[in-house]
N, C-alpha and C. Protein backbone atom coordinates (compact mmCIF):
# COMPACT_ATOMS: atom_id res chain seq x y z
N UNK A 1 20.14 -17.98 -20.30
CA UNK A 1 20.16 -17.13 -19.10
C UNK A 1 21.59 -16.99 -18.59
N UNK A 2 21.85 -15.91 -18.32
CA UNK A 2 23.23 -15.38 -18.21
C UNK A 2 23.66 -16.15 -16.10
N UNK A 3 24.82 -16.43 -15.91
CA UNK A 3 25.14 -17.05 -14.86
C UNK A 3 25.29 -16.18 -13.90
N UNK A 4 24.91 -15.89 -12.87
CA UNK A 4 25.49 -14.73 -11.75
C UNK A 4 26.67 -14.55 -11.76
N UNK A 5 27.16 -13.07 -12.13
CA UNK A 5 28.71 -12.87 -12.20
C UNK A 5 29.22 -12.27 -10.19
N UNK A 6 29.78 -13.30 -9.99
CA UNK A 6 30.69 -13.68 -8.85
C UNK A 6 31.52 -12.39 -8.71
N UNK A 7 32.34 -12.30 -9.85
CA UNK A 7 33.56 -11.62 -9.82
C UNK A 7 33.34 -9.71 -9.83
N UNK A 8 31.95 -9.07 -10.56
CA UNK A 8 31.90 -8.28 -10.46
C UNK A 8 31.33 -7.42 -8.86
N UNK A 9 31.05 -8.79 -8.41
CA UNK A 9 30.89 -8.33 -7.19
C UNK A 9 31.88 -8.38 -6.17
N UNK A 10 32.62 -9.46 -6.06
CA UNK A 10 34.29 -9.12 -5.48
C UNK A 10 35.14 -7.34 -6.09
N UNK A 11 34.47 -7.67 -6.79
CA UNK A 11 35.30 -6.04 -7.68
C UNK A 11 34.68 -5.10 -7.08
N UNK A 12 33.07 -4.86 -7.03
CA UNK A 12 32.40 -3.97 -6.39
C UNK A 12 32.64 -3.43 -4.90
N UNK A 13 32.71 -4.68 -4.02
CA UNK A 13 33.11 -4.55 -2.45
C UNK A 13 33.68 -3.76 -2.34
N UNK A 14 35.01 -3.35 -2.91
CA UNK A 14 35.69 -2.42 -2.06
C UNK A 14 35.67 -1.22 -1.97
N UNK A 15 34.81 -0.52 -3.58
CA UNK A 15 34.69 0.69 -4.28
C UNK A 15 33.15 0.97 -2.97
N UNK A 16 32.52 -0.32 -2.76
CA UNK A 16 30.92 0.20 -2.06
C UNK A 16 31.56 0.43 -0.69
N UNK A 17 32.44 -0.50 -0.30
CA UNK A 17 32.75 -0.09 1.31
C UNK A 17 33.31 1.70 1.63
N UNK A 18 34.01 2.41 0.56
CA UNK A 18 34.21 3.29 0.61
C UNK A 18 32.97 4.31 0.47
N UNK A 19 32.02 4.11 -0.58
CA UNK A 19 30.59 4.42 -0.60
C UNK A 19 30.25 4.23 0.70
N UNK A 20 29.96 3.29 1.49
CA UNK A 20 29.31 2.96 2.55
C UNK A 20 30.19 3.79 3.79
N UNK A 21 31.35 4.30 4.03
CA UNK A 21 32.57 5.12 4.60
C UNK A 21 31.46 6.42 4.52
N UNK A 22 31.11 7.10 3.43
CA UNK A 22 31.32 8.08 2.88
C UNK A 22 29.23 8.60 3.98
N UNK A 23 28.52 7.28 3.18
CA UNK A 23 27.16 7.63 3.77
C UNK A 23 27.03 7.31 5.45
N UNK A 24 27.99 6.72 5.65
CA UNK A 24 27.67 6.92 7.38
C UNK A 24 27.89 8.23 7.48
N UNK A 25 28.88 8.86 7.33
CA UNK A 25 29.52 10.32 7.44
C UNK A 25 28.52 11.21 7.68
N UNK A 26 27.83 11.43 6.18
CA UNK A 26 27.31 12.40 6.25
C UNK A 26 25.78 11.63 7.24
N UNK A 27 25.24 10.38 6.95
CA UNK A 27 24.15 10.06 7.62
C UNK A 27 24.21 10.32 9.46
N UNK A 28 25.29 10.26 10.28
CA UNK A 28 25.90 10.36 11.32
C UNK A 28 25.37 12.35 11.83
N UNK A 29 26.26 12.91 10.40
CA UNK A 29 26.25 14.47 11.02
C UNK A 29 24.86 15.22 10.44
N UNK A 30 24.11 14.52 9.98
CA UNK A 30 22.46 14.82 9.46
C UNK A 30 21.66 14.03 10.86
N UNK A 31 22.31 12.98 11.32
CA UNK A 31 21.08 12.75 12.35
C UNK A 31 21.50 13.52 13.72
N UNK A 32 22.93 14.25 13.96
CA UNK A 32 23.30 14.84 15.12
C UNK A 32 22.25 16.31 14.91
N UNK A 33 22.65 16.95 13.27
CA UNK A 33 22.22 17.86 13.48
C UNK A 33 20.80 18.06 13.26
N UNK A 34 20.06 17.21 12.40
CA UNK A 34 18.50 16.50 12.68
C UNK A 34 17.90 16.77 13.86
N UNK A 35 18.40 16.29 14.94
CA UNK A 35 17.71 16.08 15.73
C UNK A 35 17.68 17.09 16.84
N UNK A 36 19.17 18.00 16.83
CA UNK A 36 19.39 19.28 17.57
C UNK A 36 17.94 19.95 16.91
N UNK A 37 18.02 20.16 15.95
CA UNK A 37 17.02 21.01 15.04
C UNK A 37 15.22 20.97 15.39
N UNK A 38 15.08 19.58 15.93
CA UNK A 38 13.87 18.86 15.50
C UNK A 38 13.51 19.17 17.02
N UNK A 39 14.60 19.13 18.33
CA UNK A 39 14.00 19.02 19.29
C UNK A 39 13.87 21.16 19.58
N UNK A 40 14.66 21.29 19.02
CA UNK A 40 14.96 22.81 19.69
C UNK A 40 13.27 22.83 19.04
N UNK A 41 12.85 22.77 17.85
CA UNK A 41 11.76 23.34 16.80
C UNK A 41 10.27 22.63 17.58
N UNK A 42 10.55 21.58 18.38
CA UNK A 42 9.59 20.83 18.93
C UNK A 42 9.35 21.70 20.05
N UNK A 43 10.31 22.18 20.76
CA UNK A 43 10.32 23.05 21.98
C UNK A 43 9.36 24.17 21.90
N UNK A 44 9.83 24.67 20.51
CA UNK A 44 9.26 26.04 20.41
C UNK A 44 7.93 25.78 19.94
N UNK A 45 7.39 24.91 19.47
CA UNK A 45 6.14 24.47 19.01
C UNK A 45 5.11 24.28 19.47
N UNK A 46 5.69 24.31 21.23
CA UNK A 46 4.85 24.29 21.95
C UNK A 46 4.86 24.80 23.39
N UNK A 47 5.88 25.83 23.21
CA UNK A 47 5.88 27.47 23.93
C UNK A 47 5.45 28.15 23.92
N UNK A 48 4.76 29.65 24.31
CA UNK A 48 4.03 30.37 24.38
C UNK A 48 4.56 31.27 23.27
N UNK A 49 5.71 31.50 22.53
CA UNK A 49 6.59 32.51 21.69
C UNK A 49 5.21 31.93 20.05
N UNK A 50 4.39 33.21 20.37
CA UNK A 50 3.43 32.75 18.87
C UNK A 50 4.17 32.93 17.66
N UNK A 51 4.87 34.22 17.15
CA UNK A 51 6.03 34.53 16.10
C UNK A 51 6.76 33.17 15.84
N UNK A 52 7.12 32.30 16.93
CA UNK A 52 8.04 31.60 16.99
C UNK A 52 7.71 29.97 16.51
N UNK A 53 6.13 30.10 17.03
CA UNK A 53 5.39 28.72 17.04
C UNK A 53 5.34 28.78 15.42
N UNK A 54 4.39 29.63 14.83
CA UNK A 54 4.23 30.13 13.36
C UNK A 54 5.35 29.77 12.44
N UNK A 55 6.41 30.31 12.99
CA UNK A 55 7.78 30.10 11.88
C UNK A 55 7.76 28.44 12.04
N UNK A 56 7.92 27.98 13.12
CA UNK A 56 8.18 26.30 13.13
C UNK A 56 7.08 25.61 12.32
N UNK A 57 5.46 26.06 12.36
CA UNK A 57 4.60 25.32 12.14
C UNK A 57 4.82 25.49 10.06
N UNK A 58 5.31 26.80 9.76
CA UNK A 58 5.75 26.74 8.36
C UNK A 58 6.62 25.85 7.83
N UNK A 59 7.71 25.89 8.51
CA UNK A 59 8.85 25.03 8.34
C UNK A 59 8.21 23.12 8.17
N UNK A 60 8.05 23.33 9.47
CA UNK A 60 7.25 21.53 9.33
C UNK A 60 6.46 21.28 8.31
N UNK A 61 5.23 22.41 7.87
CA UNK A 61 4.74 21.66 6.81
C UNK A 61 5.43 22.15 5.30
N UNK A 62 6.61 22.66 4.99
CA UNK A 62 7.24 22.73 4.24
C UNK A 62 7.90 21.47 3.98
N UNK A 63 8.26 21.28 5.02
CA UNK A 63 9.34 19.35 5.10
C UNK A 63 8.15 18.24 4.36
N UNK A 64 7.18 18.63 5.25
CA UNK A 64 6.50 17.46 5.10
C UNK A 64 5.54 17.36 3.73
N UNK A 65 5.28 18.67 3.27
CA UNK A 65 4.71 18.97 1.72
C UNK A 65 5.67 19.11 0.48
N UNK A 66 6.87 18.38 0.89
CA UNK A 66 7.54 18.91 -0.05
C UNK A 66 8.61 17.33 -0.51
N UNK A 67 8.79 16.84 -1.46
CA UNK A 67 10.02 15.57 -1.38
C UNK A 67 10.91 16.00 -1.24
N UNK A 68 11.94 15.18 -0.96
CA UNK A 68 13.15 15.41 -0.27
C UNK A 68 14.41 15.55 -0.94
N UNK A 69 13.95 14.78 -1.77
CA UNK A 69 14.57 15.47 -3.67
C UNK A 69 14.48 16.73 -4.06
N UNK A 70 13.42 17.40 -4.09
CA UNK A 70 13.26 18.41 -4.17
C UNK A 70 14.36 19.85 -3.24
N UNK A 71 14.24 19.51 -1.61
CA UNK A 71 14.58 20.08 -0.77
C UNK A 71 15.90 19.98 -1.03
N UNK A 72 16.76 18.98 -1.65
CA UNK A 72 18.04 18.62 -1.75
C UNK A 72 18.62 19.73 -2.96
N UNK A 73 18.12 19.92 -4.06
CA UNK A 73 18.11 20.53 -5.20
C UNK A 73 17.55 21.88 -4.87
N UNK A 74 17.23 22.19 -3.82
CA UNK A 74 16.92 23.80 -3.68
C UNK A 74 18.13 24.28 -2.75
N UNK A 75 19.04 22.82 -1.88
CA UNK A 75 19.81 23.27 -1.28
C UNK A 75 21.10 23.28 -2.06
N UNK A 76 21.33 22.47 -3.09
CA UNK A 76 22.67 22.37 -3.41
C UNK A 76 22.64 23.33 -5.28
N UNK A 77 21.43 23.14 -5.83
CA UNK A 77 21.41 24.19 -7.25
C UNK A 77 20.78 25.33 -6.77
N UNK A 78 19.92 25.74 -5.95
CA UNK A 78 19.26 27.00 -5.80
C UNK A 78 20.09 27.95 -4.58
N UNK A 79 20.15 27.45 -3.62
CA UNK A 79 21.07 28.21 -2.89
C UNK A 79 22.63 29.66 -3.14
N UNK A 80 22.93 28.54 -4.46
CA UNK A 80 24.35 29.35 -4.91
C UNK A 80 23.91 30.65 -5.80
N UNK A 81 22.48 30.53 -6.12
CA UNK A 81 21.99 31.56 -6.76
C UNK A 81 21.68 32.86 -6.13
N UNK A 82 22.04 32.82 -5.20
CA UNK A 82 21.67 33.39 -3.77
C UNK A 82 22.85 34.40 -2.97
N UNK A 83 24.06 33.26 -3.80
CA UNK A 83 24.90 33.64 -3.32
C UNK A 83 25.86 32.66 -1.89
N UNK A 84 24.94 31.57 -1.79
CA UNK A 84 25.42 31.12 -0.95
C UNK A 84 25.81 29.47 -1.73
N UNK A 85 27.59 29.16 -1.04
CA UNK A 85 27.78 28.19 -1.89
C UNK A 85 28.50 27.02 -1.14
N UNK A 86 27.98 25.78 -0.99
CA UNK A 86 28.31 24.84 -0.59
C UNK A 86 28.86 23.74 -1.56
N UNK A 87 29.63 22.51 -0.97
CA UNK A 87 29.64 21.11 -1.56
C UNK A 87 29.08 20.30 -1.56
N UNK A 88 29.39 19.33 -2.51
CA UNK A 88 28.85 18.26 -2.75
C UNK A 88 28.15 17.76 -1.55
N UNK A 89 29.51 17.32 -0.01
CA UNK A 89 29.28 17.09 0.73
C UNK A 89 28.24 17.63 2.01
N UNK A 90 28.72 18.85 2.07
CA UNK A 90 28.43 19.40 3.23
C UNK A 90 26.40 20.14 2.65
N UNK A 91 26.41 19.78 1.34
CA UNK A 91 24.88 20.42 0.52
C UNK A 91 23.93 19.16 1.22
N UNK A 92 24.40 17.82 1.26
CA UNK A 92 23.80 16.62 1.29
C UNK A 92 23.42 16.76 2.83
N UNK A 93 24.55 16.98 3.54
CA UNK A 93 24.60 16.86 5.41
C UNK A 93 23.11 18.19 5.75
N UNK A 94 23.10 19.24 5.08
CA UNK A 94 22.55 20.12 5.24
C UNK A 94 20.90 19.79 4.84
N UNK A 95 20.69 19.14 3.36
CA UNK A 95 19.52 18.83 3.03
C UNK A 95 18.90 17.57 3.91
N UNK A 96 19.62 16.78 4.36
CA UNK A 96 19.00 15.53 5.12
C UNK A 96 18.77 16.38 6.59
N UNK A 97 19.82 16.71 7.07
CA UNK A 97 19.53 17.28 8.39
C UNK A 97 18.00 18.42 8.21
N UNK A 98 18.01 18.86 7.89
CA UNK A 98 16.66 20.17 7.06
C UNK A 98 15.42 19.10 7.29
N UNK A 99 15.39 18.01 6.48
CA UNK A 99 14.29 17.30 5.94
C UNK A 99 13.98 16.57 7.73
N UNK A 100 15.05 16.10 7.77
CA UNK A 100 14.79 15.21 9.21
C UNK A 100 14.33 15.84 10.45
N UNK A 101 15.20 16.95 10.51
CA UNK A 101 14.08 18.30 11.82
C UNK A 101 12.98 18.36 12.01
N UNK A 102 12.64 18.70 10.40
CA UNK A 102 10.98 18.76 10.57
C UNK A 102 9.88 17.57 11.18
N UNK A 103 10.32 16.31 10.71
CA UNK A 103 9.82 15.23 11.19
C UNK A 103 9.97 14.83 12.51
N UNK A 104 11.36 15.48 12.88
CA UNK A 104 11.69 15.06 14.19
C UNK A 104 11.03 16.38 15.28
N UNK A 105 10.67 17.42 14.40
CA UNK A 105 9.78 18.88 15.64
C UNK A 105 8.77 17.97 15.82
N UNK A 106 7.85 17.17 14.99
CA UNK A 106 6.66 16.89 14.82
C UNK A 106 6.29 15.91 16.13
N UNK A 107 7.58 15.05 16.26
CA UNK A 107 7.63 13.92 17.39
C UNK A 107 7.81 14.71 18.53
N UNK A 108 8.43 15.40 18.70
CA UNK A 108 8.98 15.97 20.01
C UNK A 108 7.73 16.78 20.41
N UNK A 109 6.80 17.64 19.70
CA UNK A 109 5.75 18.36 19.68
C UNK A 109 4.47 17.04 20.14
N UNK A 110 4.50 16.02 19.63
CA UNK A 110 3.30 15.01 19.96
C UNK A 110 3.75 14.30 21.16
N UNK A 111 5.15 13.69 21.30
CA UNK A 111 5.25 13.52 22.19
C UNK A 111 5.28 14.08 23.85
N UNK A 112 5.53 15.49 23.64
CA UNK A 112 5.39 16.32 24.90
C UNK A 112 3.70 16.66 25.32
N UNK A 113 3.34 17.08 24.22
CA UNK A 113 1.41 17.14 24.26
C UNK A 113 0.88 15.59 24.66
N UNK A 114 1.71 14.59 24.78
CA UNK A 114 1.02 13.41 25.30
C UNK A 114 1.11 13.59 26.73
N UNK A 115 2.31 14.26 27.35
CA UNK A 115 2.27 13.89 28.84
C UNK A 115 1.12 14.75 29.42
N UNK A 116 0.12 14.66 30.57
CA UNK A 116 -0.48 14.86 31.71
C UNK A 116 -0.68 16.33 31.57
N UNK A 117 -1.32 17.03 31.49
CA UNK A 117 -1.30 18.66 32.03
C UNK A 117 -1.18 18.74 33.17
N UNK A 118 -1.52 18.17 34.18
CA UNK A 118 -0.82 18.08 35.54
C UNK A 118 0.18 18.42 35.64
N UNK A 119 1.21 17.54 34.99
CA UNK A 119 2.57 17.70 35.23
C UNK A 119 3.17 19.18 35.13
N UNK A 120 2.50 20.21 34.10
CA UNK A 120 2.33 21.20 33.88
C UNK A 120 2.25 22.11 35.25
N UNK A 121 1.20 22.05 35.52
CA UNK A 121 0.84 22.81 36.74
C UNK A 121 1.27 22.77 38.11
N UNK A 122 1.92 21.05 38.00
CA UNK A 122 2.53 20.70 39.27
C UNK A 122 3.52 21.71 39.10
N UNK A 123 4.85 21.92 37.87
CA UNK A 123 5.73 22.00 37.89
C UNK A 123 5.67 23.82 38.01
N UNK A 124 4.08 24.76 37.41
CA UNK A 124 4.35 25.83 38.03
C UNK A 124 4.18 26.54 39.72
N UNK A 125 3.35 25.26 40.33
CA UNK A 125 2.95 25.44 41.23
C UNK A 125 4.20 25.50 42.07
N UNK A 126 5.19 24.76 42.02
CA UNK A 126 6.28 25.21 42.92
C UNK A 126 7.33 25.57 42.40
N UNK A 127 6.89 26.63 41.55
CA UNK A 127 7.69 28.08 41.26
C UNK A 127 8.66 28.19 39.70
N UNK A 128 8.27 27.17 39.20
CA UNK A 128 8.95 26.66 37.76
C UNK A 128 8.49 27.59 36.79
N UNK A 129 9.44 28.14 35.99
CA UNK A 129 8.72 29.08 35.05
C UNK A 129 8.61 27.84 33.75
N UNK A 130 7.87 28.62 32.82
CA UNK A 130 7.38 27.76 31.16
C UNK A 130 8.53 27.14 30.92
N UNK A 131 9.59 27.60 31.09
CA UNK A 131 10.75 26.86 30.02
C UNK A 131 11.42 26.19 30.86
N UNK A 132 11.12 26.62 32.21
CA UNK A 132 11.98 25.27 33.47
C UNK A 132 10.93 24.09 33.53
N UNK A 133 9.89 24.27 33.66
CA UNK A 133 8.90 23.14 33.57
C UNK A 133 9.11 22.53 31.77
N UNK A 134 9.43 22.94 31.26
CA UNK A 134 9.18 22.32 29.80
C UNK A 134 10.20 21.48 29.79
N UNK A 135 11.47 22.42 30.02
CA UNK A 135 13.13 21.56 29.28
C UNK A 135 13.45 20.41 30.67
N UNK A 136 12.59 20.93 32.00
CA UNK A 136 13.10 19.85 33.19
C UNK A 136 11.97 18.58 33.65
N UNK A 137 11.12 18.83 33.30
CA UNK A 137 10.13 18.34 33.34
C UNK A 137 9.01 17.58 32.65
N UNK A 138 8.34 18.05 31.33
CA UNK A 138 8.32 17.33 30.31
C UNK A 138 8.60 16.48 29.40
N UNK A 139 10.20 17.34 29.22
CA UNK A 139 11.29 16.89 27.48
C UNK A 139 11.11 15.34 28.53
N UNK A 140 11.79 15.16 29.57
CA UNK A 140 12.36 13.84 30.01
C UNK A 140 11.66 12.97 30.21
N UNK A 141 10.21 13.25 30.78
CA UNK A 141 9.14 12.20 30.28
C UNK A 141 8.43 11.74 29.04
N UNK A 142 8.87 12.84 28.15
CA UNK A 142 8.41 12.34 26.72
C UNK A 142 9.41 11.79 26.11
N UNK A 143 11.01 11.35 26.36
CA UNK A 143 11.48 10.55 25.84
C UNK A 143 11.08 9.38 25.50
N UNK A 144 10.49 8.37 26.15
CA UNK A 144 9.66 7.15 26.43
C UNK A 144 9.06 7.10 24.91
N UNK A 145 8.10 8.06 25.03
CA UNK A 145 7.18 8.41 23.71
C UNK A 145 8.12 8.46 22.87
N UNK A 146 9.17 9.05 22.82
CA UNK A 146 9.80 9.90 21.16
C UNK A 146 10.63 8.71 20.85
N UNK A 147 10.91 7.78 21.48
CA UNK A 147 11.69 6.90 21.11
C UNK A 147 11.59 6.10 20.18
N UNK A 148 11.12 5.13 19.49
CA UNK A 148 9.82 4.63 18.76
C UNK A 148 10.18 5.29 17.19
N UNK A 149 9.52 6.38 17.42
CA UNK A 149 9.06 7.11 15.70
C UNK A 149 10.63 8.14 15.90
N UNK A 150 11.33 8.30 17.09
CA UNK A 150 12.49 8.77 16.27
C UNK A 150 13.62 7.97 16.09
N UNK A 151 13.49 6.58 16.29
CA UNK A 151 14.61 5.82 15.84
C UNK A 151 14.43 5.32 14.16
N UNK A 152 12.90 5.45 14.15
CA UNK A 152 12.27 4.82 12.80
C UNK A 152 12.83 6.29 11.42
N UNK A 153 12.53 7.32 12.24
CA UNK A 153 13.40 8.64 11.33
C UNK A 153 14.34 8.36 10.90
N UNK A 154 15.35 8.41 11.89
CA UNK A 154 16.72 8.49 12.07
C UNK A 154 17.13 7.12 10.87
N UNK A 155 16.59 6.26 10.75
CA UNK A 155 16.42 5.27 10.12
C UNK A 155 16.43 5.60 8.66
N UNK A 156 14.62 6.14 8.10
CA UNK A 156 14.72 6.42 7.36
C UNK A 156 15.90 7.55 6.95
N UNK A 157 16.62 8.14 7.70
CA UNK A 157 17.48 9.24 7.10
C UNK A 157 18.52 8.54 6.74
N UNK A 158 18.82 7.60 6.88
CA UNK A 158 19.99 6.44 6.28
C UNK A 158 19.53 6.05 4.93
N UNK A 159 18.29 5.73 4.76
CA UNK A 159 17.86 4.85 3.66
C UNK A 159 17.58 6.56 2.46
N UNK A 160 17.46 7.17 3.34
CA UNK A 160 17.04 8.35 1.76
C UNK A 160 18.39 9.04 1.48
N UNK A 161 19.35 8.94 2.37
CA UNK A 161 20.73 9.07 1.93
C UNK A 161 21.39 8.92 0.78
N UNK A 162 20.37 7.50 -0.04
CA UNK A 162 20.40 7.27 -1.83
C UNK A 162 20.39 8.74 -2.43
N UNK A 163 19.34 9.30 -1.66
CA UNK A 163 19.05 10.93 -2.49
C UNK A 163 20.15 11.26 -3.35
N UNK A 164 21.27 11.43 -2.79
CA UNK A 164 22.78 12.06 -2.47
C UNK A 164 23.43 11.80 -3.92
N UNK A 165 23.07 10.89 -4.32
CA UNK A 165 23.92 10.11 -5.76
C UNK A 165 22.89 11.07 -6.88
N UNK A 166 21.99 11.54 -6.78
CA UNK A 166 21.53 12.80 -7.80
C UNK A 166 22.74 13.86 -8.00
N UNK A 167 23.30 13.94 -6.29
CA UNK A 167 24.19 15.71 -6.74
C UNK A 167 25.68 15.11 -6.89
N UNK A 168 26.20 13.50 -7.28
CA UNK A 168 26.82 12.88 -7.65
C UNK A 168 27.93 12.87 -6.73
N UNK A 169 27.10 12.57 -5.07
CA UNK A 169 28.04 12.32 -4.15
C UNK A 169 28.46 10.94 -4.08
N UNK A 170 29.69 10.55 -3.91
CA UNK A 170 29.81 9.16 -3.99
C UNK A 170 29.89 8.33 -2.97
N UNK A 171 28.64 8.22 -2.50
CA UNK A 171 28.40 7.15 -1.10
C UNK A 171 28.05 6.42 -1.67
N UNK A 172 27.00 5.26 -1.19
CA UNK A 172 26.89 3.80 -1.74
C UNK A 172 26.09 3.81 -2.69
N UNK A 173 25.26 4.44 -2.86
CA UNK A 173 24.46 4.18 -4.45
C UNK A 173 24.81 4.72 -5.14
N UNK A 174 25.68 5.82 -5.33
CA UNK A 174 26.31 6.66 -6.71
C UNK A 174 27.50 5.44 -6.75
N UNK A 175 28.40 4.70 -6.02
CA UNK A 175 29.05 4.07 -6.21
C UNK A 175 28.86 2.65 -6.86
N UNK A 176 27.68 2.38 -6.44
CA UNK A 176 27.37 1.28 -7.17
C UNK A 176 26.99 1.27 -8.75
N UNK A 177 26.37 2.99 -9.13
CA UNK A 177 25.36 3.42 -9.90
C UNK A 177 27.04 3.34 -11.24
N UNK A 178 28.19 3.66 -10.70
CA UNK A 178 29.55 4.15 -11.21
C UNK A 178 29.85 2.79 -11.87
N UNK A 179 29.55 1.24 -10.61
CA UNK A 179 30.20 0.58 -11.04
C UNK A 179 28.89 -0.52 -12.19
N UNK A 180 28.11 -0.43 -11.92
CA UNK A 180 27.45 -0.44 -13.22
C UNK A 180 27.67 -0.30 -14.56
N UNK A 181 27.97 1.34 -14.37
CA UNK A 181 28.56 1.98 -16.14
C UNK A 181 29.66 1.26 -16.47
N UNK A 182 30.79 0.82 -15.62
CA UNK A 182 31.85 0.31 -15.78
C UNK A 182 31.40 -1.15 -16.08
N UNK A 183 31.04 -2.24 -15.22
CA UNK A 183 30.76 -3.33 -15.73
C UNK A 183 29.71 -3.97 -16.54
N UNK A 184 28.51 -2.80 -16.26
CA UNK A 184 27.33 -4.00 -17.18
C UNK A 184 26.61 -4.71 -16.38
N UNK A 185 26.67 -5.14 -15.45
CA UNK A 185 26.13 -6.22 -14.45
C UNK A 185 25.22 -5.47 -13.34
N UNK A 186 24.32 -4.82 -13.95
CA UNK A 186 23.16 -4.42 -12.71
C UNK A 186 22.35 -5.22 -12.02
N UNK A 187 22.25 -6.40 -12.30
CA UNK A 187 21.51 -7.16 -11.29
C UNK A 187 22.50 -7.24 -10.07
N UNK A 188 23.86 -7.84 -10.15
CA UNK A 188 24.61 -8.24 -9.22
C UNK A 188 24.85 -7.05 -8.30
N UNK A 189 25.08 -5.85 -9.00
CA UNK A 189 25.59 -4.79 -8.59
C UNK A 189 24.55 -4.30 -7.69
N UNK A 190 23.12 -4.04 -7.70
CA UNK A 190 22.30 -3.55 -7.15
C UNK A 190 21.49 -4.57 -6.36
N UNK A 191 22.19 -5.92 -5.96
CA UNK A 191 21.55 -7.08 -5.11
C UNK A 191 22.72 -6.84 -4.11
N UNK A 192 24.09 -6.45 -4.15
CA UNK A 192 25.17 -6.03 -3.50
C UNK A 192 24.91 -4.91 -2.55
N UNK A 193 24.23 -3.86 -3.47
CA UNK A 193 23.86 -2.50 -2.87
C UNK A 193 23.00 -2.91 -1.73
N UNK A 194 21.77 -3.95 -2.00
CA UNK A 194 20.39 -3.95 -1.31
C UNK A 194 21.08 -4.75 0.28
N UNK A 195 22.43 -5.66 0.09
CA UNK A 195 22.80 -6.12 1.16
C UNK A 195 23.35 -5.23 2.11
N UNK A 196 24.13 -4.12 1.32
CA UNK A 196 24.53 -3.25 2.19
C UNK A 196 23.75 -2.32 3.02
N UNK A 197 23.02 -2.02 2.27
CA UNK A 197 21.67 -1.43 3.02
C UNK A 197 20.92 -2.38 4.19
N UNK A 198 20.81 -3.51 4.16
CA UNK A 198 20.29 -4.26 4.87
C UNK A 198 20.98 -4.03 6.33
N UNK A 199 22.27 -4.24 6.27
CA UNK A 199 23.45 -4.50 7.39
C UNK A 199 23.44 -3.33 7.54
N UNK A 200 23.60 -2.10 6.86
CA UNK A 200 23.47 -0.93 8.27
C UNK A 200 22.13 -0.46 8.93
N UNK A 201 21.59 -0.83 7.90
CA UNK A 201 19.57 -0.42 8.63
C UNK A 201 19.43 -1.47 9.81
N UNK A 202 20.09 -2.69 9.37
CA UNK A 202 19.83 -3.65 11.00
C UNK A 202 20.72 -3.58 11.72
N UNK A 203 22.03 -3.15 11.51
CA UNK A 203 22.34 -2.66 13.14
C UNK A 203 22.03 -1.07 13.48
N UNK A 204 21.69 -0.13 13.03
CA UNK A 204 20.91 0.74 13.19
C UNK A 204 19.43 0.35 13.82
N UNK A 205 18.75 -0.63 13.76
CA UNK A 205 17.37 -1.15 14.09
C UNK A 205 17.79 -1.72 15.17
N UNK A 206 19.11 -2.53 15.52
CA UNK A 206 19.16 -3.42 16.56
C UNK A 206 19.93 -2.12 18.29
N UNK A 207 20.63 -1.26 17.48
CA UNK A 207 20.63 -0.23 18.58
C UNK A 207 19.38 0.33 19.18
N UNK A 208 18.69 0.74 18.15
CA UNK A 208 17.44 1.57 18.51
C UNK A 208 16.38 0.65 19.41
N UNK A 209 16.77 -0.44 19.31
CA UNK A 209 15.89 -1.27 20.04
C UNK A 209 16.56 -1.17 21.33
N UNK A 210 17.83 -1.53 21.48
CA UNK A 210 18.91 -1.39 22.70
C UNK A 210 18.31 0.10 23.62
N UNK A 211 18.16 0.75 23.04
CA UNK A 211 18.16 2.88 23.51
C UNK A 211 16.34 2.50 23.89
N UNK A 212 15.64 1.82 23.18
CA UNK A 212 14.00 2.08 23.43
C UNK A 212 13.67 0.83 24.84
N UNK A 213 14.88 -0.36 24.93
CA UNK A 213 14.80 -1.34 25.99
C UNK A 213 15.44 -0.37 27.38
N UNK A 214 16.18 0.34 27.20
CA UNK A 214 16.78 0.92 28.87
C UNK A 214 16.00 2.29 28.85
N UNK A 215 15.31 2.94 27.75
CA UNK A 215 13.75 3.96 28.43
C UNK A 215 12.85 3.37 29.53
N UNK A 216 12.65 2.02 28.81
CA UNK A 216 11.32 1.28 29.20
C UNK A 216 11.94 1.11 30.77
């Protein structure tokens, strides 16, 4: 039985910390724009605009009927066929943010249908139109609710960030996947990877707990 090699993992560190540089990046500007996406699409989901509700309710179950692999490879090989042409980088920021909206309309849509219909009527009764009662009145009591299942998203959008090393972006698992070919040593190499993943999913888990303790 072969001895745990020590050294290929001192070697690995520094090539993954740059990997790990690379997937906050884009994981950072996929959950900003994620979630712009998810709440605007949640809004409309449950506005009176029917054209509008329809397009969102397609979209969502497109996200959600579809892997995310898939969605990634329609954004970064099918797109240019089209005519429209992105990078490595900015294909990845675009496919995670895409995938994560939808999940995140879905919360914002359950969570607002949880509050009171009261609150509703209170808020037209003294003179609030649909979208002043919705965006002033609702959104801010259903934070409470959305907190929960959208930190657990936002989460998973870190961990499927692996996706990314298919269109041979080099964040932390194409980097590790690199230093593999180079050394030989996939156990060490991919017990390295699983730590790194650990340490940003738990301080990612230990914020989200921080943001869901000052709702409460």
């Amino acid at each position: 039985m072969n001895a745990f090699d020590w050294g290929a993992i001192w070697y690995a560190v520094p090539y993954m910390l740059q990997g790990a540089v690379v997937t906050l990046e884009i994981s950072i500007l996929a959950m900003v724009f994620g979630t712009v996406i998810g709440i605007v699409c949640g809004l409309v989901s449950v506005s009176r605009v029917g054209p509008l509700r329809w397009l969102v309710r397609v979209y969502v179950y497109f996200v959600r009927g579809t892997p995310a692999l898939v969605q990634l490879f329609l954004v970064y090989f099918a797109l240019p066929e089209i005519g429209i042409y992105v990078s490595a980088f900015w294909g990845g920021v675009i496919a995670l943010s895409f995938n994560a909206g939808g999940f995140i309309a879905e919360i914002v849509r359950a969570a607002i249908g949880s509050i009171e219909p009261g609150q509703t009527e209170a808020a037209l009764s003294i003179g609030m139109t649909d979208r002043q009662g919705l965006l002033l009145i609702l959104l801010p009591q259903s934070l409470r609710q959305m907190a929960p299942p959208l930190t657990n998203e936002l989460i998973t959008l870190v961990k499927g960030s692996s996706l990314l090393s298919a269109i041979s972006i080099a964040e932390l698992t194409r980097s590790a996947q690199m230093i593999i070919a180079e050394r030989f040593t996939p156990f060490e190499i991919y017990a390295a990877l699983a730590v790194f993943y650990l340490i940003m999913i738990s301080a990612l888990a230990r914020a989200s707990e921080y943001v869901e303790k000052r709702l409460a």
